[in-house]
Protein backbone atom coordinates (compact mmCIF):
# COMPACT_ATOMS: atom_id res chain seq x y z
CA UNK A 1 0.00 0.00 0.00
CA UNK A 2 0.96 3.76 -0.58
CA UNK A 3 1.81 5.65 3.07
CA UNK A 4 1.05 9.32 3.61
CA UNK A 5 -1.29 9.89 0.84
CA UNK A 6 -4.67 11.21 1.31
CA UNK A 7 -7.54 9.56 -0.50
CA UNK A 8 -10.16 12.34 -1.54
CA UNK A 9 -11.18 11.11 -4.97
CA UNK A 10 -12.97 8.07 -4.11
CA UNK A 11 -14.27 6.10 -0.38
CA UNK A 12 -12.22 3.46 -1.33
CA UNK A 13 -14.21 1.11 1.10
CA UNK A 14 -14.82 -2.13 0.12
CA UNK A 15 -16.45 -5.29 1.03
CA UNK A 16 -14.19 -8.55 1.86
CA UNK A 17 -14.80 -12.29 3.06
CA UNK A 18 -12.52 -14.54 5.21
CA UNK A 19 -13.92 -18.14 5.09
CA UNK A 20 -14.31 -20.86 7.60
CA UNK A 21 -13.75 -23.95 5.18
CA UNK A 22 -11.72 -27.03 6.22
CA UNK A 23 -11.01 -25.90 9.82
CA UNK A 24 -8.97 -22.82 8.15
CA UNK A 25 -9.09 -19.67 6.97
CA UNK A 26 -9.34 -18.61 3.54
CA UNK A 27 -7.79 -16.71 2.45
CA UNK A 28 -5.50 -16.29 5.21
CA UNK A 29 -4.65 -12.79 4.22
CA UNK A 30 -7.09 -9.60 2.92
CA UNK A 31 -6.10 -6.42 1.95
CA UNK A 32 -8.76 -3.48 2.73
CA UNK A 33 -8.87 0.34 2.96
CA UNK A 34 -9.77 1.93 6.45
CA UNK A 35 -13.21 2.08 6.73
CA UNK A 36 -13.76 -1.57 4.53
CA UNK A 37 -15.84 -4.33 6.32
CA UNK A 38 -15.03 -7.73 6.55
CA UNK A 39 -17.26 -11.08 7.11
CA UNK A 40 -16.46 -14.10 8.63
CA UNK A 41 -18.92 -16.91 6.91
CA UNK A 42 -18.92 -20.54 8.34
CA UNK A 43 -18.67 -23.21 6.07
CA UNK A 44 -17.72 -26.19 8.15
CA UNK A 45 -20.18 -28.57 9.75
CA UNK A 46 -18.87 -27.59 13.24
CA UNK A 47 -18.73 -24.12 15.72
CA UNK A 48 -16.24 -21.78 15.03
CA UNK A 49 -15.30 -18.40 17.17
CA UNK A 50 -13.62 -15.29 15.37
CA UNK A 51 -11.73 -13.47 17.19
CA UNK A 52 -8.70 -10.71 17.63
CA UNK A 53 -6.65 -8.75 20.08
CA UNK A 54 -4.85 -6.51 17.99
CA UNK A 55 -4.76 -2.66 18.97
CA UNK A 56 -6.19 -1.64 15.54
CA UNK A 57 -9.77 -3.60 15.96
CA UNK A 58 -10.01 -6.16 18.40
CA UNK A 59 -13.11 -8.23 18.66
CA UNK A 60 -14.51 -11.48 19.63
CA UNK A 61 -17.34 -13.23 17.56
CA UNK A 62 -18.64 -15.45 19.40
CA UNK A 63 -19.46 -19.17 18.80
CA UNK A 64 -21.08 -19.37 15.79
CA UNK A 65 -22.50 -22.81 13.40
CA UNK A 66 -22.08 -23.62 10.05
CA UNK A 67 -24.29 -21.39 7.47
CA UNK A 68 -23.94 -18.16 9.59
CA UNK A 69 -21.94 -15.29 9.10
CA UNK A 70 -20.34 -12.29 11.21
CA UNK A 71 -19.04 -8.73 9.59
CA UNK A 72 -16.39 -6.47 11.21
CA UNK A 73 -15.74 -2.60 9.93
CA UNK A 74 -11.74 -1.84 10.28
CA UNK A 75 -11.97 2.35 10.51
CA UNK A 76 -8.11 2.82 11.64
CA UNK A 77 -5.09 1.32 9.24
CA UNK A 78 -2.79 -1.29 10.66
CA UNK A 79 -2.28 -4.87 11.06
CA UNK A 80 -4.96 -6.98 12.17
CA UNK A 81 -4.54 -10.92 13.61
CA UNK A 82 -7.64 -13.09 13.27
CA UNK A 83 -8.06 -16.60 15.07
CA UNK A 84 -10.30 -19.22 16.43
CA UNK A 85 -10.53 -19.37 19.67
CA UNK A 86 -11.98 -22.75 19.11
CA UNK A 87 -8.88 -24.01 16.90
CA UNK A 88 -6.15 -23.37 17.87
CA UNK A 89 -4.38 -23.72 13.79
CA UNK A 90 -6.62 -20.80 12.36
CA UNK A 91 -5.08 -17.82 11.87
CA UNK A 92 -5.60 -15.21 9.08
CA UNK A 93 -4.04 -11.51 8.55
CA UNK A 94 -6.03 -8.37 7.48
CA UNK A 95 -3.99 -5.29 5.85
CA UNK A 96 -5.91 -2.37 6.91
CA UNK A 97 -4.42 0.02 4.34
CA UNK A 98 -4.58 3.95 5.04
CA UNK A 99 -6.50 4.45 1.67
CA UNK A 100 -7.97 2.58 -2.05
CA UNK A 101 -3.92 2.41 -3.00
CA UNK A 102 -3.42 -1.06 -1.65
CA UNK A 103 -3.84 -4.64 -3.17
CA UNK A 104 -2.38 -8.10 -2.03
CA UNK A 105 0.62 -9.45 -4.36
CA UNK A 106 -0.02 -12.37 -6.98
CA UNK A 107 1.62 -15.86 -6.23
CA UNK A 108 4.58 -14.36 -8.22
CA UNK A 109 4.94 -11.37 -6.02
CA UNK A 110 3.99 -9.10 -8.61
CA UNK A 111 1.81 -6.02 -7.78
CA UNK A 112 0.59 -3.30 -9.41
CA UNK A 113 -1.25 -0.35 -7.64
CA UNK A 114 -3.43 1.96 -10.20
CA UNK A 115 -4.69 5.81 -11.49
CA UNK A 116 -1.76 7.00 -8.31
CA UNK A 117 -1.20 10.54 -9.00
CA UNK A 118 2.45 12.33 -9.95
CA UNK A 119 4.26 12.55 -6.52
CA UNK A 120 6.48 11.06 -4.27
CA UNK A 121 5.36 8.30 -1.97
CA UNK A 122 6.04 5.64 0.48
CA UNK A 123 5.11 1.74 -0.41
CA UNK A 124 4.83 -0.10 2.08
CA UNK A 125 4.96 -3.92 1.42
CA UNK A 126 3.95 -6.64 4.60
CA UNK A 127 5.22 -10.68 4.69
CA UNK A 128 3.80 -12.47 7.54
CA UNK A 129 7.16 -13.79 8.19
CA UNK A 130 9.89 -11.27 6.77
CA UNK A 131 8.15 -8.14 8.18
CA UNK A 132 7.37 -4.45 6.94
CA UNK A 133 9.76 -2.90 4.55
CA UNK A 134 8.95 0.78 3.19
CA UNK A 135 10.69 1.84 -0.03
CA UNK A 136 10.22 5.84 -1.83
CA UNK A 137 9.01 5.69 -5.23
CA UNK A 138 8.70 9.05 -7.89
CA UNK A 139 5.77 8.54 -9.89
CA UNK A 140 5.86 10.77 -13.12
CA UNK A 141 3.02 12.60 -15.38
CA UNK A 142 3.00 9.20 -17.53
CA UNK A 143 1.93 7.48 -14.56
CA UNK A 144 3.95 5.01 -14.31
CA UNK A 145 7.15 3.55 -12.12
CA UNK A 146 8.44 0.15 -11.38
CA UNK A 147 9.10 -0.55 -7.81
CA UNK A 148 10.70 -4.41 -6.32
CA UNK A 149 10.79 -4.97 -2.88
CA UNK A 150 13.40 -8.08 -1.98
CA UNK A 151 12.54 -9.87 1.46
CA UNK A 152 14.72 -11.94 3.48
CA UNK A 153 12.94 -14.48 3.68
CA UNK A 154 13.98 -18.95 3.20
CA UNK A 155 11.06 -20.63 2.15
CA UNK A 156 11.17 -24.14 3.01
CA UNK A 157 12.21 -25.82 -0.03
CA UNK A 158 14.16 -22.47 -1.03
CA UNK A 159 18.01 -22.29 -0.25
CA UNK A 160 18.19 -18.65 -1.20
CA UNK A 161 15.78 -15.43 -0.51
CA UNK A 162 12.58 -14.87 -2.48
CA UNK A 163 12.47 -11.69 -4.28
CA UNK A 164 9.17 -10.07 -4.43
CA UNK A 165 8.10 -7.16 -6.35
């Protein structure tokens, strides 16, 4: 997502799903702008509880069957963890971005974030396990710029870093 830009032009806010299916999450990571809602459907034939104790939005959805559904609004920008209290293996990530410039990479790590005004900015890009890096980027009249972020992190059948742009 783009840091330290405001958002006038458009709300931004959008509507996104995490699913209960298989005793897991899915997808285990979103990618909203302030303000967006999220729900929490149940698909599996047993209880599941939604929950979080981040700072951003913490909340606790209570026990809940299969065929229901719970929505959260995320006003404030952050990070936000999401488990099941009930299972102890769910876990799922929400990217509450500080406006609409913000998407979630392809399984490539390719990204591209559109209609961003001329200007100097901040992009911040977030790996659950390598962290938050921040990199300044000059976008020009034309529009366009070309930005790669390269993350330390070893994936398990990897011997060297993953580069992600």
């Amino acid at each position: 997502y783009i840091e330290g830009v405001a958002d006038a032009a458009a709300p931004g806010v959008v509507k996104a799903s995490i699913e209960q299916r298989d005793r897991r999450f899915a997808p285990d990571l979103v990618v909203i702008p302030a303000g967006s809602a999220v729900s929490f459907p149940n698909f599996d034939p047993i209880f599941h509880n939604v929950f979080s104790l981040s700072k951003i939005k913490s909340f606790d959805l209570g026990n809940y069957p299969d065929g229901q559904s719970r929505t959260v609004t995320f006003p404030a920008p952050g990070l936000v963890a999401v488990y099941c209290h009930l299972h102890s293996n769910m876990s799922a990530t929400i990217v509450v971005a500080p406006n609409r410039w913000a998407t979630k990479a392809d399984g490539k790590g390719g990204f591209t974030l559109a209609d961003v005004p001329a200007g100097t900015y901040t992009v911040v890009a977030w790996h659950k396990t390598a962290g938050t890096f921040r990199k300044t980027i000059v976008i020009g009249e034309k529009g366009d710029a070309n930005l790669s972020f390269r993350l330390p992190y070893v994936g398990p059948k990897d011997s060297e870093p993953v580069a992600h742009r």
